[in-house]
C-alpha atoms as a PDB file:
ATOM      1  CA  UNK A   1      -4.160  29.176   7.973  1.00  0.00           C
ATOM      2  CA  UNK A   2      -3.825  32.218  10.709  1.00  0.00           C
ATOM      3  CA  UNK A   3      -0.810  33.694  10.467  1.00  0.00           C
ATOM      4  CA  UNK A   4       1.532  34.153  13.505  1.00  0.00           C
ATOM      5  CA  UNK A   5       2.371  37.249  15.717  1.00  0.00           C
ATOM      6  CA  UNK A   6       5.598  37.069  14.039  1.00  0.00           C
ATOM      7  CA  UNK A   7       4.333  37.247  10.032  1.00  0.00           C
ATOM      8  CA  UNK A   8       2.453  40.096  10.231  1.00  0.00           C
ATOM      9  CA  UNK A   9       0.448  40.797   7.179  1.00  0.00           C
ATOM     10  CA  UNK A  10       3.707  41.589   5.108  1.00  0.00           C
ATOM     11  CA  UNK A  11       5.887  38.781   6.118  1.00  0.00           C
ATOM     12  CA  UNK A  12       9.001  38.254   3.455  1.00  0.00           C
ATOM     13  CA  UNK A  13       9.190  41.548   1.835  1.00  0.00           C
ATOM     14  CA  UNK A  14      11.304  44.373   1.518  1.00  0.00           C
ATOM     15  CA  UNK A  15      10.937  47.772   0.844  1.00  0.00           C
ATOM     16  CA  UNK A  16      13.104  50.537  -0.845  1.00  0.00           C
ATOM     17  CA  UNK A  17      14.544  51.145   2.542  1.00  0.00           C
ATOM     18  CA  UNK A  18      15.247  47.243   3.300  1.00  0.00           C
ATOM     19  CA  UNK A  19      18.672  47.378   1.435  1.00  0.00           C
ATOM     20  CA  UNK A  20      20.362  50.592   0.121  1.00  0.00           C
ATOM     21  CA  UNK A  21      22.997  50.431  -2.793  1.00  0.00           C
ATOM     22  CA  UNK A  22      24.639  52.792  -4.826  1.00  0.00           C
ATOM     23  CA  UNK A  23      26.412  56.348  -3.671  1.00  0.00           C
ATOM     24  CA  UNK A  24      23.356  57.852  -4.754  1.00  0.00           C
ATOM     25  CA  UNK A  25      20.313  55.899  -2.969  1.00  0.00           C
ATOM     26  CA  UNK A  26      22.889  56.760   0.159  1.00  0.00           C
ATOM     27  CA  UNK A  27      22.730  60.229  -0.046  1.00  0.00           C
ATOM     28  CA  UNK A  28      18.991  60.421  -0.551  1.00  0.00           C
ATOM     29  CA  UNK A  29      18.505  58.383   2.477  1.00  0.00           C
ATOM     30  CA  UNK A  30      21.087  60.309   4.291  1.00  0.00           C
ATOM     31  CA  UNK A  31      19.248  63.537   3.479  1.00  0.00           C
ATOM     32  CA  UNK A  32      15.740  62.626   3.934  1.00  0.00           C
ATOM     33  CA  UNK A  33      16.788  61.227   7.352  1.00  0.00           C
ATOM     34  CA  UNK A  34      18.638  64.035   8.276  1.00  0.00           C
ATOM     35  CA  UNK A  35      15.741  66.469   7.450  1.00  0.00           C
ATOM     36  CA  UNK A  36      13.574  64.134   9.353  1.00  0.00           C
ATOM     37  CA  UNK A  37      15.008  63.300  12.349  1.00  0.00           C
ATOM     38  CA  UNK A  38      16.521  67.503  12.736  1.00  0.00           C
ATOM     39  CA  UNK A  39      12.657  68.287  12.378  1.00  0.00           C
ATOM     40  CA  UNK A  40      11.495  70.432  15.745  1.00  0.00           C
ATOM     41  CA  UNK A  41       8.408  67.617  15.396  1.00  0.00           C
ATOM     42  CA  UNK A  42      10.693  64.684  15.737  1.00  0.00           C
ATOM     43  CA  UNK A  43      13.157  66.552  17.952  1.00  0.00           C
ATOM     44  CA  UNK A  44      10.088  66.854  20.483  1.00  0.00           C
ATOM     45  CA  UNK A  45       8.974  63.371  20.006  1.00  0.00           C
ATOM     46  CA  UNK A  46      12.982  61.946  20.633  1.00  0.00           C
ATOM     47  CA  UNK A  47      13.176  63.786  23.607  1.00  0.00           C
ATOM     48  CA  UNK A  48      10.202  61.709  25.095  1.00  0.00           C
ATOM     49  CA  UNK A  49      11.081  58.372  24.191  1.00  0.00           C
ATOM     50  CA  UNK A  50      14.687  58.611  25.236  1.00  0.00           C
ATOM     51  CA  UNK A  51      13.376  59.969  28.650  1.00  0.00           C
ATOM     52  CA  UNK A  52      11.294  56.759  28.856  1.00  0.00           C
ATOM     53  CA  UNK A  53      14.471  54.375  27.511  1.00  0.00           C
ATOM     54  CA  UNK A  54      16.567  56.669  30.325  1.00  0.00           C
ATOM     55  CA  UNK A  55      20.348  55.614  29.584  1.00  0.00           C
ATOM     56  CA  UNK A  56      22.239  57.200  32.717  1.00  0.00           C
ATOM     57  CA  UNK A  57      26.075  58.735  32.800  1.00  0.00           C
ATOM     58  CA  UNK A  58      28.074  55.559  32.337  1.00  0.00           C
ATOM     59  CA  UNK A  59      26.170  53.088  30.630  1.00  0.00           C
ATOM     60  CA  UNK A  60      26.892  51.248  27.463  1.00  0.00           C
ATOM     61  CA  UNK A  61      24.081  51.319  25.021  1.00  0.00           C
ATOM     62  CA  UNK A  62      23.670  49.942  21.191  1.00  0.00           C
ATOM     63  CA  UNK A  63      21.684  51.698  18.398  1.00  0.00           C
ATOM     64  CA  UNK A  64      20.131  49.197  16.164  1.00  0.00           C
ATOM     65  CA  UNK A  65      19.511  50.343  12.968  1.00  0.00           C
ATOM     66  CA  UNK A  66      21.145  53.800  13.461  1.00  0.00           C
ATOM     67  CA  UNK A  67      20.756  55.319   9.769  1.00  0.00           C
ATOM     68  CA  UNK A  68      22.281  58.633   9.593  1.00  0.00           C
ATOM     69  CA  UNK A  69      22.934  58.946  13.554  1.00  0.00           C
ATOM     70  CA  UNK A  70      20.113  61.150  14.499  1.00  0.00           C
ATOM     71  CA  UNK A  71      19.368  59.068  17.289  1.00  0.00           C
ATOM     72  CA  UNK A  72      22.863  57.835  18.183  1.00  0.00           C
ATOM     73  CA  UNK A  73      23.854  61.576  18.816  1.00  0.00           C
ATOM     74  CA  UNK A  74      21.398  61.884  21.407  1.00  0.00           C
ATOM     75  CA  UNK A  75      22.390  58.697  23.429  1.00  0.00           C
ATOM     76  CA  UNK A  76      25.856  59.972  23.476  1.00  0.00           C
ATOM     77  CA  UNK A  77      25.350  62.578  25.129  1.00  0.00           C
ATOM     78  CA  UNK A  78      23.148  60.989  27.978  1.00  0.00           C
ATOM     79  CA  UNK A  79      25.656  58.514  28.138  1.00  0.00           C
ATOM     80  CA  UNK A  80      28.776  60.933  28.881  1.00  0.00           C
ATOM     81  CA  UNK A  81      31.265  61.071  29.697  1.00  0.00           C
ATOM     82  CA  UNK A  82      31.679  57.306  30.837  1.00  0.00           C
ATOM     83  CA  UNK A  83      29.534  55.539  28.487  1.00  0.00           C
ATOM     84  CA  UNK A  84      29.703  54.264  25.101  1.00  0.00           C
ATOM     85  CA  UNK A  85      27.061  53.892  22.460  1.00  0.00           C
ATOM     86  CA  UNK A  86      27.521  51.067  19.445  1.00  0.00           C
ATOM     87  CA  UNK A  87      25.664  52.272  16.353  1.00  0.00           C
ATOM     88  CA  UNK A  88      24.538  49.233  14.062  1.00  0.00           C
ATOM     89  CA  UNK A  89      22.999  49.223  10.587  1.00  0.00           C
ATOM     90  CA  UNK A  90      23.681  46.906   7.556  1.00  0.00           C
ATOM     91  CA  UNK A  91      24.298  50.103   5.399  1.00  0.00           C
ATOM     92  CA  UNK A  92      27.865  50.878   5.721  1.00  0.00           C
ATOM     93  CA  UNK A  93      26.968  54.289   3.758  1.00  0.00           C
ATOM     94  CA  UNK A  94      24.847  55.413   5.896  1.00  0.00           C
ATOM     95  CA  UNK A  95      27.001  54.463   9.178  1.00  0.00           C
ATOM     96  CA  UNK A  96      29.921  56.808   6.915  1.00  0.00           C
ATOM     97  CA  UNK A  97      26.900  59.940   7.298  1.00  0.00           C
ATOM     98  CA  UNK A  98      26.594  58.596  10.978  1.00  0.00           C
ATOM     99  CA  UNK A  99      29.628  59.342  11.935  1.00  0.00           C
ATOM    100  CA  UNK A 100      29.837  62.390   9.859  1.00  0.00           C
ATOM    101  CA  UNK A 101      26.928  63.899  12.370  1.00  0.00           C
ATOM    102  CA  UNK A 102      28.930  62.078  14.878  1.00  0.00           C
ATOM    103  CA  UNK A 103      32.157  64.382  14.692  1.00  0.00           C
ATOM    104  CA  UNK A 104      30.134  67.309  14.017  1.00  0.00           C
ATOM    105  CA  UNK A 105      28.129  66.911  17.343  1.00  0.00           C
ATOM    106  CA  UNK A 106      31.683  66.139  19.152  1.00  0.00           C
ATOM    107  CA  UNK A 107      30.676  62.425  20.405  1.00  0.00           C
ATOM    108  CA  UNK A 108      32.404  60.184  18.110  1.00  0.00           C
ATOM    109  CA  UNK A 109      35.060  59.336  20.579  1.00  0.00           C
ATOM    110  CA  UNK A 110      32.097  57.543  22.487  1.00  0.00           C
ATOM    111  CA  UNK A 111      30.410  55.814  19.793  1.00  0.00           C
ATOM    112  CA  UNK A 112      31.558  52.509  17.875  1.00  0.00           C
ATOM    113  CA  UNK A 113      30.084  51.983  14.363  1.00  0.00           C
ATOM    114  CA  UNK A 114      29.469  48.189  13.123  1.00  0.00           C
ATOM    115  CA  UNK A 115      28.118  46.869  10.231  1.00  0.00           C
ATOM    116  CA  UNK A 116      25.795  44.275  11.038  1.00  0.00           C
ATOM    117  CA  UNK A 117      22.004  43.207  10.348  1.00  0.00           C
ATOM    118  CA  UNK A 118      19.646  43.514  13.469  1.00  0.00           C
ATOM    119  CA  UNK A 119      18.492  39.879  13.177  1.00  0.00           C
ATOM    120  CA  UNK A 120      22.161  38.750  13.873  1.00  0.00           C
ATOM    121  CA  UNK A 121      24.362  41.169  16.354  1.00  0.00           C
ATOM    122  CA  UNK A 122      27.168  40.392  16.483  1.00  0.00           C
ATOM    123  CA  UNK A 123      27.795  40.779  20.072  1.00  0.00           C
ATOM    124  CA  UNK A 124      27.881  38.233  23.314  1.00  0.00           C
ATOM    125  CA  UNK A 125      24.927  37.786  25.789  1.00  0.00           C
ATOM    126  CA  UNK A 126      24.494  40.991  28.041  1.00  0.00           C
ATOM    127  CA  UNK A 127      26.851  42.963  26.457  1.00  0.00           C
ATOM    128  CA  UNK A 128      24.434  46.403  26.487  1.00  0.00           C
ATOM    129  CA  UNK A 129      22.551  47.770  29.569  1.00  0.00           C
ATOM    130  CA  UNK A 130      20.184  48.960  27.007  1.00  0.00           C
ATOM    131  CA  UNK A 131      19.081  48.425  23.534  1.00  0.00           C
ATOM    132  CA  UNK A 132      17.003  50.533  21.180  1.00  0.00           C
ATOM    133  CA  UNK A 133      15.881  50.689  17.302  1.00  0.00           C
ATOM    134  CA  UNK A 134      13.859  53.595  15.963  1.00  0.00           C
ATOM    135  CA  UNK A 135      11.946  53.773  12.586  1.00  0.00           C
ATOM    136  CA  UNK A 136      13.659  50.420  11.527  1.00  0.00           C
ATOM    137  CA  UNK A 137      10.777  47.601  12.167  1.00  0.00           C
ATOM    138  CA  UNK A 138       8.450  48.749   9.608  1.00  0.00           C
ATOM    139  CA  UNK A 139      11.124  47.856   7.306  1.00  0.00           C
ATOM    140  CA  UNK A 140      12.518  44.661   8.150  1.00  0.00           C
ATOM    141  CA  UNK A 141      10.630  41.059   7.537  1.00  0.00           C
ATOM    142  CA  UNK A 142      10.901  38.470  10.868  1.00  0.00           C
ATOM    143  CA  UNK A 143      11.006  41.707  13.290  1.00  0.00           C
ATOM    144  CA  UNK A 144      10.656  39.481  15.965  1.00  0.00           C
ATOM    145  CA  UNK A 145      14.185  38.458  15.265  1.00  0.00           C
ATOM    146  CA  UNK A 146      15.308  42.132  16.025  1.00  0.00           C
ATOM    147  CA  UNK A 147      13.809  42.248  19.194  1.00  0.00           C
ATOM    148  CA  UNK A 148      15.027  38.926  20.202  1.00  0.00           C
ATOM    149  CA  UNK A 149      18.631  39.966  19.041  1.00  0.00           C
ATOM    150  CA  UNK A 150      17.894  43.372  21.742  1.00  0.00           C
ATOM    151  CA  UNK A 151      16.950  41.274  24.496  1.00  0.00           C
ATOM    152  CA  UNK A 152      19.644  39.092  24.164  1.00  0.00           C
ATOM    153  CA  UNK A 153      22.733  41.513  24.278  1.00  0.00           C
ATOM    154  CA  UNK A 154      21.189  43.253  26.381  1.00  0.00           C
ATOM    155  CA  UNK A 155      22.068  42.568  30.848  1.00  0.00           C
ATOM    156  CA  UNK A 156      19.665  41.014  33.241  1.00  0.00           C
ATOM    157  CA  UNK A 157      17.283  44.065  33.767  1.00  0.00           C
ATOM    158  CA  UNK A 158      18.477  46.157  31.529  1.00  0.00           C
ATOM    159  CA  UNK A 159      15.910  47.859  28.846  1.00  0.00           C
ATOM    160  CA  UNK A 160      15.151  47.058  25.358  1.00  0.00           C
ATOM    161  CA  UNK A 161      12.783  50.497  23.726  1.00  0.00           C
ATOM    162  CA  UNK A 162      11.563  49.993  20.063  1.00  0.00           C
ATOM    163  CA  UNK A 163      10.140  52.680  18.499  1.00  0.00           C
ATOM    164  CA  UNK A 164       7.627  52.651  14.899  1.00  0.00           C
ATOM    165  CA  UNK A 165       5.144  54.545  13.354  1.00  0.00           C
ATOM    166  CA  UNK A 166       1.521  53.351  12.444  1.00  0.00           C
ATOM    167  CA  UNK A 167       1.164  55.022   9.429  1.00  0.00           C
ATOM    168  CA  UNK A 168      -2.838  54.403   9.780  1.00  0.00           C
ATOM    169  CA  UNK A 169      -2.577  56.724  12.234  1.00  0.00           C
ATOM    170  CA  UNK A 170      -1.641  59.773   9.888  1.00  0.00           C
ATOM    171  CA  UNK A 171      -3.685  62.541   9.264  1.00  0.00           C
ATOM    172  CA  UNK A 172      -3.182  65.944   7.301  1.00  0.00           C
ATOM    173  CA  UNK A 173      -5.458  69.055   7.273  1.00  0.00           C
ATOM    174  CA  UNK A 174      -6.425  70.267   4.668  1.00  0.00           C
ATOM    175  CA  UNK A 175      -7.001  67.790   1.557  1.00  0.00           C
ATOM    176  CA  UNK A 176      -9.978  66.009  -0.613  1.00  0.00           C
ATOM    177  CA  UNK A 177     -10.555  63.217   2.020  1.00  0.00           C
ATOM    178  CA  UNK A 178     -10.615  60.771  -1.198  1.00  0.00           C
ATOM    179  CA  UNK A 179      -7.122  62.067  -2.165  1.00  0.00           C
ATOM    180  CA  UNK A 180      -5.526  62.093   0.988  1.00  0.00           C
ATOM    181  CA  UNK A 181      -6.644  58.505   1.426  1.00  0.00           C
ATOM    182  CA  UNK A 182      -5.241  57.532  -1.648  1.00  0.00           C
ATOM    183  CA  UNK A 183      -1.822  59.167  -1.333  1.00  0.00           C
ATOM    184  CA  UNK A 184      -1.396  58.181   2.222  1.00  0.00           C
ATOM    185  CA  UNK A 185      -2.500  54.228   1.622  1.00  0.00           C
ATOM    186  CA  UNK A 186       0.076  54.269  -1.100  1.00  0.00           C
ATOM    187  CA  UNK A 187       2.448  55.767   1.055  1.00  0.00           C
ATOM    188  CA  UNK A 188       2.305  53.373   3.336  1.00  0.00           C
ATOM    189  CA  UNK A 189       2.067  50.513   1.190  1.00  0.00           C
ATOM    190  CA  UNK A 190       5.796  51.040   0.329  1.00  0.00           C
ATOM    191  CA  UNK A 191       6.909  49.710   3.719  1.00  0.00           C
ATOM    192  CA  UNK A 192       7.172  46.267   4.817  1.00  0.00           C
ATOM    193  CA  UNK A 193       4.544  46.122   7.165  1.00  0.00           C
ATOM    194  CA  UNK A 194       3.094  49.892   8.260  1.00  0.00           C
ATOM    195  CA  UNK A 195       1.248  48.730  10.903  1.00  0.00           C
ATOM    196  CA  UNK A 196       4.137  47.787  12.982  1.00  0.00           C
ATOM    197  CA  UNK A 197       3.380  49.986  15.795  1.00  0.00           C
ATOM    198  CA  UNK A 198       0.308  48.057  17.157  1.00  0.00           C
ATOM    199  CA  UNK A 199       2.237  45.213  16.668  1.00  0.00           C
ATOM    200  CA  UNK A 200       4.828  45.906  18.704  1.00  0.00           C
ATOM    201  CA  UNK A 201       3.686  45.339  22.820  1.00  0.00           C
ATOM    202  CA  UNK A 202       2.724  42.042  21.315  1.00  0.00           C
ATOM    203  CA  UNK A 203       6.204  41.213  19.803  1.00  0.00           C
ATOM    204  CA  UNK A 204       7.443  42.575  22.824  1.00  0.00           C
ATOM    205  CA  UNK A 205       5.395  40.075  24.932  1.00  0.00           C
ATOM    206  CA  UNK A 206       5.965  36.873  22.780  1.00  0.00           C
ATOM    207  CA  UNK A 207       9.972  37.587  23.125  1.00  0.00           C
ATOM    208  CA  UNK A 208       9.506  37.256  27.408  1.00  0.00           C
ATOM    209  CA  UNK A 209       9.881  41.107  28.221  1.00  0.00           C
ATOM    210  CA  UNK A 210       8.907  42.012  31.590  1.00  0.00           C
ATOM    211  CA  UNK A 211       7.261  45.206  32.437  1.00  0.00           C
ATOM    212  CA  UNK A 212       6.197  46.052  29.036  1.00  0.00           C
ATOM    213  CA  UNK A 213       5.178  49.683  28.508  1.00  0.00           C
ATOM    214  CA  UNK A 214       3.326  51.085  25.680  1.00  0.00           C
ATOM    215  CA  UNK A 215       3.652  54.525  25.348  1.00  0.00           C
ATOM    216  CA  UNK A 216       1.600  56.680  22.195  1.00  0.00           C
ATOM    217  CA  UNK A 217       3.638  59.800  21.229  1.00  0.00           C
ATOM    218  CA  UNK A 218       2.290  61.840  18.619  1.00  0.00           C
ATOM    219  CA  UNK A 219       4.349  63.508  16.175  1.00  0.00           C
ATOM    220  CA  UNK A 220       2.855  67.079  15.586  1.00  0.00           C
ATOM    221  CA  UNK A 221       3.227  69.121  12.956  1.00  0.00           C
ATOM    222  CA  UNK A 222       2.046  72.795  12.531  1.00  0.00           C
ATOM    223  CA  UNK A 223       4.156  73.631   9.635  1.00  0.00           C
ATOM    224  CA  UNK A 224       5.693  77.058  11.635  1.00  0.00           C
ATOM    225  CA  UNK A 225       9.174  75.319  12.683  1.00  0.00           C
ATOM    226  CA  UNK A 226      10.344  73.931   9.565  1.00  0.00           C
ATOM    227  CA  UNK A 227       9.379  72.270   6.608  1.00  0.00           C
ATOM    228  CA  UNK A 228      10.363  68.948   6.781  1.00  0.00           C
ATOM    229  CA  UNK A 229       7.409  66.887   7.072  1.00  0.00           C
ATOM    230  CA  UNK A 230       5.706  69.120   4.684  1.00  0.00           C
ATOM    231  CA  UNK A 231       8.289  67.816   2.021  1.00  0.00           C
ATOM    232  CA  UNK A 232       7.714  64.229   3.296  1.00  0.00           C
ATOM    233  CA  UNK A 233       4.254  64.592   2.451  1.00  0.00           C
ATOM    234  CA  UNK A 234       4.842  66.414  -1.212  1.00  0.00           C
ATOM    235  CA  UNK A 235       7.022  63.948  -2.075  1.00  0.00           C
ATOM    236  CA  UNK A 236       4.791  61.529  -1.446  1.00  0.00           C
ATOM    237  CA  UNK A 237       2.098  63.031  -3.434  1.00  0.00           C
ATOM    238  CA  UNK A 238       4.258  63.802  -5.942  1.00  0.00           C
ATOM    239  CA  UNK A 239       5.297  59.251  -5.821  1.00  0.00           C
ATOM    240  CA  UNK A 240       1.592  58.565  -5.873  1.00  0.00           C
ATOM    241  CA  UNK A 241       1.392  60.911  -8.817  1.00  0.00           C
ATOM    242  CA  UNK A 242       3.992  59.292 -10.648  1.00  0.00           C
ATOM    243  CA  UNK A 243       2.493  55.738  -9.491  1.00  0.00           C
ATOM    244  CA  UNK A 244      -0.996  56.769 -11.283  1.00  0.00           C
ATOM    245  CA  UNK A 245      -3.077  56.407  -8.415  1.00  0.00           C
ATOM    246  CA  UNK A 246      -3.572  60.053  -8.353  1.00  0.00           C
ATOM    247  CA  UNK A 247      -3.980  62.436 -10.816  1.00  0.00           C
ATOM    248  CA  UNK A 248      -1.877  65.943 -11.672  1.00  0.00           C
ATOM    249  CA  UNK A 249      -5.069  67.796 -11.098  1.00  0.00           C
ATOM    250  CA  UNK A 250      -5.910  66.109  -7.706  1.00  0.00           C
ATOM    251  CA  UNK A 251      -2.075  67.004  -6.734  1.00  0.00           C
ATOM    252  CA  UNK A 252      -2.493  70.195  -7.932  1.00  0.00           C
ATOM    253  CA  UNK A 253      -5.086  71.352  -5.593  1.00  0.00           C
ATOM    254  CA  UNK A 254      -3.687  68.926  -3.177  1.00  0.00           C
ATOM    255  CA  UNK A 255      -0.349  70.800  -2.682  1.00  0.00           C
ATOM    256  CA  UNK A 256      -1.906  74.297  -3.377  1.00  0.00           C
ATOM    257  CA  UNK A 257      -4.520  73.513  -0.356  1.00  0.00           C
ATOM    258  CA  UNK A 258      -1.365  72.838   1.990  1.00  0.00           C
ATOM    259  CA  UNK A 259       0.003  76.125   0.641  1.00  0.00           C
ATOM    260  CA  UNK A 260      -2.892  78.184   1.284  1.00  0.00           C
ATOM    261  CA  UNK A 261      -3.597  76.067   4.668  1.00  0.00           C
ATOM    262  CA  UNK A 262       0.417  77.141   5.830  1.00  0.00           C
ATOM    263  CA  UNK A 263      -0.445  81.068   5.059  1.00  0.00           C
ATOM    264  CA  UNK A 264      -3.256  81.227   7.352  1.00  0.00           C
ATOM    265  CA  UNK A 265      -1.709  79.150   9.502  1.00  0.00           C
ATOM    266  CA  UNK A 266      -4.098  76.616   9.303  1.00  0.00           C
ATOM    267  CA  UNK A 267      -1.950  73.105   8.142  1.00  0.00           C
ATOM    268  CA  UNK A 268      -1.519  70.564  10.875  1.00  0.00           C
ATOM    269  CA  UNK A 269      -0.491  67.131  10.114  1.00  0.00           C
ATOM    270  CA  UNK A 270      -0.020  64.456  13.351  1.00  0.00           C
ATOM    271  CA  UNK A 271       1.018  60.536  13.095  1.00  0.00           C
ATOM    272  CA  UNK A 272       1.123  58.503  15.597  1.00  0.00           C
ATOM    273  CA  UNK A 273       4.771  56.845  17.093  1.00  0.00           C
ATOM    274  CA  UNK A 274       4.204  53.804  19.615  1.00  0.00           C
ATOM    275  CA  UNK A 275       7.077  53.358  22.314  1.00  0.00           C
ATOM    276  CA  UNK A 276       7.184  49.938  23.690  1.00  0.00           C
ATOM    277  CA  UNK A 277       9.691  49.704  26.193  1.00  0.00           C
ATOM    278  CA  UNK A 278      10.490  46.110  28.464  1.00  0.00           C
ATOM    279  CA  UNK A 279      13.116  44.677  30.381  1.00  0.00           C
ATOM    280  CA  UNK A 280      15.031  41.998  30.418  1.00  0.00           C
ATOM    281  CA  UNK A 281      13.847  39.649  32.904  1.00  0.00           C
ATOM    282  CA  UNK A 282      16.338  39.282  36.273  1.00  0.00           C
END
């Protein structure tokens, strides 16, 4: 039988992001989150996508799946100084490092943490004039449910924005192109469904948005800002390594051609983020 829209090709997994347990497993997320997100490459890409989501002076706005705040920060201060911003995730660690950032970046008097599961919000009809989730999808089984959740807390025209990668969509230069393939299908084999980002206008459809929008935005990275993707992608190697599907002398040169490619300023590595964006019908 076909599956549905709403199965995917991964439906009822989980992934080592789906639940997080243990002081330790929280501070590795928190950290590779935080090195994420502060990248310059996904600073540049969050400034798009919240232009296209637009919350104005004044409005009240929830954070689904907020992880370590990156994102939450950023609303806040659009939102200023009359809004409010509700950060959400199931992992009451990582909420603790939200609101850590939170202080840090002077906004947690207008953000409310909650412990809660995107499927099942527990807020009233309307209660948001926007809604957003970021990098959470590709980790969660049912997404449909998440989006549904959005648009129903969410007011009578107000906007819902999701936000995922398609991790088909990465590329790296240099690398052995049978390598590369290897270490990046592995890679994104660990989520629940990687593909999520050309699922989403679809998802978006079958829920009853109106005025969908489907918006590419691709993350860049030149190496010459930071290193924070370059670690994501090491560490990765370094997982497929330790996986077997690679071998130590294919991640030797691996790694060594990204450290020759970064002195002559050669390394670029790109993936693609898809911003779906629809309101809620009047």
């Amino acid at each position: 039988m076909e599956k549905s829209l709403e199965e995917g090709p991964t439906a009822d997994r989980s992934d080592h992001w789906s639940e997080l347990g243990g002081a330790e497993r929280i501070a590795e997320a928190t950290e590779t989150l935080t090195r994420l997100g502060g990248s310059a490459a996904e600073a540049r890409v969050r400034a798009r996508y919240l232009d296209l989501l637009s919350p104005q002076s004044g409005e009240i706005v929830i954070d689904v799946g907020a992880g370590a705040g990156a994102v939450t920060v950023e609303l806040a201060r659009r939102v200023a100084p009359g809004g409010r911003v509700f950060a959400v995730d199931p992992s009451a660690g990582l909420l603790d490092a939200a609101r850590a950032a939170m202080r840090q970046a002077g906004v947690s008097h207008l953000v409310d943490c909650r412990v809660a599961d995107g499927r099942g919000l527990p807020f009233g009809p309307a209660a948001f004039d926007a809604a957003l989730c970021h990098w959470v999808l590709l980790h969660v089984d049912r997404p449909g449910e998440v989006i549904a959740e959005m648009k129903r807390v969410t007011r009578r025209g107000g906007r819902v924005l999701s936000v995922e990668m398609d991790w088909e969509t990465a590329m790296v230069h240099p690398g052995n192109t049978a390598v590369t393939r290897k270490i990046f299908n592995f890679s994104a084999d660990r989520h629940v469904d990687a593909w999520i980002g050309r699922r989403l206008a679809g998802l978006f459809n079958s829920v009853g948005f109106a005025d969908v929008v489907i918006e590419p935005i691709v993350l860049i990275d030149r190496g010459r800002d930071d290193r924070a993707w370059i670690e994501y992608l090491e560490e990765r190697a370094r997982m497929a390594l330790a996986a077997g599907v690679i071998g130590s002398d294919d991640l030797a040169e691996w790694m060594q051609g990204i450290a020759d490619a970064l002195a002559a300023n050669t390394f670029f590595f790109a993936v693609t983020q898809f911003a779906v964006l629809g309101r809620v019908p009047a």
